[in-house]
N, C-alpha and C. Protein backbone atom coordinates (compact mmCIF):
# COMPACT_ATOMS: atom_id res chain seq x y z
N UNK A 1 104.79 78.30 121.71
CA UNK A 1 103.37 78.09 121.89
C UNK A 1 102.59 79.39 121.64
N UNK A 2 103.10 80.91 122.05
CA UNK A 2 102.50 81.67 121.97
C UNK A 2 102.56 81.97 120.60
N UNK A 3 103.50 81.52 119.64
CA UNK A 3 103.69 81.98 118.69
C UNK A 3 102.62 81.58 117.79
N UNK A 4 102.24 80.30 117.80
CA UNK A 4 101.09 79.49 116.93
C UNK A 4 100.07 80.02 117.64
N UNK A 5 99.77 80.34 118.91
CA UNK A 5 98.38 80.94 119.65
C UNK A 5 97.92 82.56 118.70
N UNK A 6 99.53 82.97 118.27
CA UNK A 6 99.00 84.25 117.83
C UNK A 6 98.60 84.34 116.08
N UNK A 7 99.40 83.52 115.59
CA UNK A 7 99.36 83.26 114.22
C UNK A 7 97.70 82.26 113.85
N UNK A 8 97.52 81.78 114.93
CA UNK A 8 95.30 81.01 114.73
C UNK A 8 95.12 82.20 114.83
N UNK A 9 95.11 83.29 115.70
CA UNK A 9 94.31 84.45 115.83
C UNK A 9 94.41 85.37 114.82
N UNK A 10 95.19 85.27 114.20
CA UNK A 10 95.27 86.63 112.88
C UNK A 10 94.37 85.74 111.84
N UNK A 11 94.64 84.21 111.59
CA UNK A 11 93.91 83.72 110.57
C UNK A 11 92.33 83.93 111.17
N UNK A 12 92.11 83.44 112.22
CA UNK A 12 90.75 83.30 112.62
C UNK A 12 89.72 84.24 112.78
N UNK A 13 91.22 85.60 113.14
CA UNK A 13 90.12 87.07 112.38
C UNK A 13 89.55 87.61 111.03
N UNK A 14 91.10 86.84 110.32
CA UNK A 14 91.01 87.12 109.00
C UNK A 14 89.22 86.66 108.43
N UNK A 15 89.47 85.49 108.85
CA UNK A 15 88.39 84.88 108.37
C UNK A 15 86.67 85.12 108.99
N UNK A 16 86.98 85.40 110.18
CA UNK A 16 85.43 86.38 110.25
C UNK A 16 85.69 87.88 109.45
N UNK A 17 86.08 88.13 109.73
CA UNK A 17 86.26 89.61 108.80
C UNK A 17 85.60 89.39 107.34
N UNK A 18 86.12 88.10 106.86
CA UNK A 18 85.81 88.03 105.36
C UNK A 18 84.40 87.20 104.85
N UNK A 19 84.03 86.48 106.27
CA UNK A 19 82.70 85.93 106.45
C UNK A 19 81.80 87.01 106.11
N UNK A 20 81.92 88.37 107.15
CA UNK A 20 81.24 89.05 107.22
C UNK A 20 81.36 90.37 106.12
N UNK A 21 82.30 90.33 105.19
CA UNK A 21 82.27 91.03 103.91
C UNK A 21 83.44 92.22 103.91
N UNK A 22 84.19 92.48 105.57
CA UNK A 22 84.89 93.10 105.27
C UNK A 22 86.58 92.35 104.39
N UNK A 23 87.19 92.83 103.47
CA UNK A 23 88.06 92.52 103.41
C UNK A 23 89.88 92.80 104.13
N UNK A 24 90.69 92.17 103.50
CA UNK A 24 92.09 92.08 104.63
C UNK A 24 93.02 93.11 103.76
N UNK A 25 93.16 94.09 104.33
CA UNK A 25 93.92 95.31 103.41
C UNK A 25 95.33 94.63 103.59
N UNK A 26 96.14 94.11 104.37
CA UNK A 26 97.16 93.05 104.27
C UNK A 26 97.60 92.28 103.57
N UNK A 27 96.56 91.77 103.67
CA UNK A 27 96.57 90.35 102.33
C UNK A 27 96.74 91.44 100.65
N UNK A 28 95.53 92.07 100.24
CA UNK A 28 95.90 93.19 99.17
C UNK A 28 96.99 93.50 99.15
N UNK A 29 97.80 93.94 100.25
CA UNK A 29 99.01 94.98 99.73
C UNK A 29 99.88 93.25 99.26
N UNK A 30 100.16 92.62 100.28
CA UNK A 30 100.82 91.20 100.37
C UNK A 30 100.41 91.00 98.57
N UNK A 31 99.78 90.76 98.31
CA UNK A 31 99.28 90.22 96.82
C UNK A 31 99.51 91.28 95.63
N UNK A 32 99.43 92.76 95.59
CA UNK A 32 99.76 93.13 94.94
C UNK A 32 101.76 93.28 94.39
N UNK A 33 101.97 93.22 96.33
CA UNK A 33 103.84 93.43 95.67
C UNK A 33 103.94 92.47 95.14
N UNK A 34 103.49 90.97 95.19
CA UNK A 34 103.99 89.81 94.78
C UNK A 34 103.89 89.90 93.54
N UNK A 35 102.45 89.79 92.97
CA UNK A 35 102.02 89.55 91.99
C UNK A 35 101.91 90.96 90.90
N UNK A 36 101.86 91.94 91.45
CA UNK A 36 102.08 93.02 90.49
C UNK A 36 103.06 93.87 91.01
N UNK A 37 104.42 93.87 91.13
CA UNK A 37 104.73 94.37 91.92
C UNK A 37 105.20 95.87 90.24
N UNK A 38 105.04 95.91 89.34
CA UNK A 38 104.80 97.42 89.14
C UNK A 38 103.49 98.27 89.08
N UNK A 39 102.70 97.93 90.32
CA UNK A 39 101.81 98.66 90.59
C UNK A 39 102.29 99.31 91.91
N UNK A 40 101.20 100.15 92.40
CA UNK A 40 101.56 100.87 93.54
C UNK A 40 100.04 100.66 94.56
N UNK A 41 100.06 99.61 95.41
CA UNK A 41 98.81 99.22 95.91
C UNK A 41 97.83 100.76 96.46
N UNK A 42 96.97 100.33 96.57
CA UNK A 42 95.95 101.71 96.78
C UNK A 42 96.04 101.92 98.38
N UNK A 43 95.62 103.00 98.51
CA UNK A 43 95.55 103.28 99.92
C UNK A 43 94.15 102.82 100.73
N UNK A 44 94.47 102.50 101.89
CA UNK A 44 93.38 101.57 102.74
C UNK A 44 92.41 102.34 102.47
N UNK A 45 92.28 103.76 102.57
CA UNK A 45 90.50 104.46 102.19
C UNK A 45 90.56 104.25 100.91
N UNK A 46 91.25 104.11 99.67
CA UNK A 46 91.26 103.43 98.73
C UNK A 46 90.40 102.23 98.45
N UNK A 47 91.10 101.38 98.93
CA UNK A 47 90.77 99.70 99.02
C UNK A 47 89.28 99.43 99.83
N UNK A 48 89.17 100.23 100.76
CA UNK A 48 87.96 100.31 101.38
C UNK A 48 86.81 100.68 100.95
N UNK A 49 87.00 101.94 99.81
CA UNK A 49 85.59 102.29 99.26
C UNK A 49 85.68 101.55 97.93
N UNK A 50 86.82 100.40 97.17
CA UNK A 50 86.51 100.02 96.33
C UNK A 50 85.73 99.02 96.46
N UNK A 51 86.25 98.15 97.60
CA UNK A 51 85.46 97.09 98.34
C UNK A 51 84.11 97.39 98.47
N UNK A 52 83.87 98.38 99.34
CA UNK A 52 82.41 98.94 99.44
C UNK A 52 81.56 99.18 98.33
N UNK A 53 82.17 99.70 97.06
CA UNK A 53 81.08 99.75 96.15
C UNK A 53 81.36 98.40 95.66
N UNK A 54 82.22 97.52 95.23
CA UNK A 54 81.91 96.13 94.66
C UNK A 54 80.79 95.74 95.22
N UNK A 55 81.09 95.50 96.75
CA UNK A 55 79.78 94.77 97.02
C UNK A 55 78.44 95.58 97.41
N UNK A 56 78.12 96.35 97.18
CA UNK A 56 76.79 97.23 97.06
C UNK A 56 76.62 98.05 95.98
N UNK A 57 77.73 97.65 94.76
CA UNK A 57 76.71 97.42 93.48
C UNK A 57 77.66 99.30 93.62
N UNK A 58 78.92 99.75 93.70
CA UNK A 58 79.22 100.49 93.28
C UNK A 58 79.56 100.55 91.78
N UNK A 59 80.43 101.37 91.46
CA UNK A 59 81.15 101.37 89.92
C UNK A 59 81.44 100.29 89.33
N UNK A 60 81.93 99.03 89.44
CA UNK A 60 81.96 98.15 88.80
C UNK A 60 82.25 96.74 89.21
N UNK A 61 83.25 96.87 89.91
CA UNK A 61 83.69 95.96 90.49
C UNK A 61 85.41 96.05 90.81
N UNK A 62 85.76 94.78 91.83
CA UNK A 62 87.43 94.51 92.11
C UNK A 62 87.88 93.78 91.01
N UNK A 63 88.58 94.08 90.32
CA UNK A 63 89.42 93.18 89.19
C UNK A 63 91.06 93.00 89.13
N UNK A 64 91.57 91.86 89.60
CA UNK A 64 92.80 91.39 89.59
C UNK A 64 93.29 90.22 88.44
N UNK A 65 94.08 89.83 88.34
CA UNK A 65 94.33 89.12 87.44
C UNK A 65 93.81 88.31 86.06
């Protein structure tokens, strides 16, 4: 029981987090080994200021696949 109590709570943060524009540096790393795994995912202050300028109109944008 606690186990499903804790696994709603990681989704249910996930998902305000992403309501509110921050993104899930988890999910990124999770998605890059899968799907690119000869890359070397960026580091969270990485991922964080790329995020940040995507959405306030930094350098260009996030581009994956």
């Amino acid at each position: 029981m606690f186990d499903s109590i804790a696994k709603a709570g990681k989704y249910l943060g996930q998902a305000a987090k992403l309501m509110v524009g921050i993104p899930d540096y988890d999910t990124y790393v999770q998605h890059i080994k899968l799907t690119h795994p000869e890359q070397t995912p960026m580091t969270y202050e990485e991922f964080f200021k790329e995020r940040q300028d995507s959405r306030y109109g930094g350098k260009g944008g996030f581009k994956c696949c």
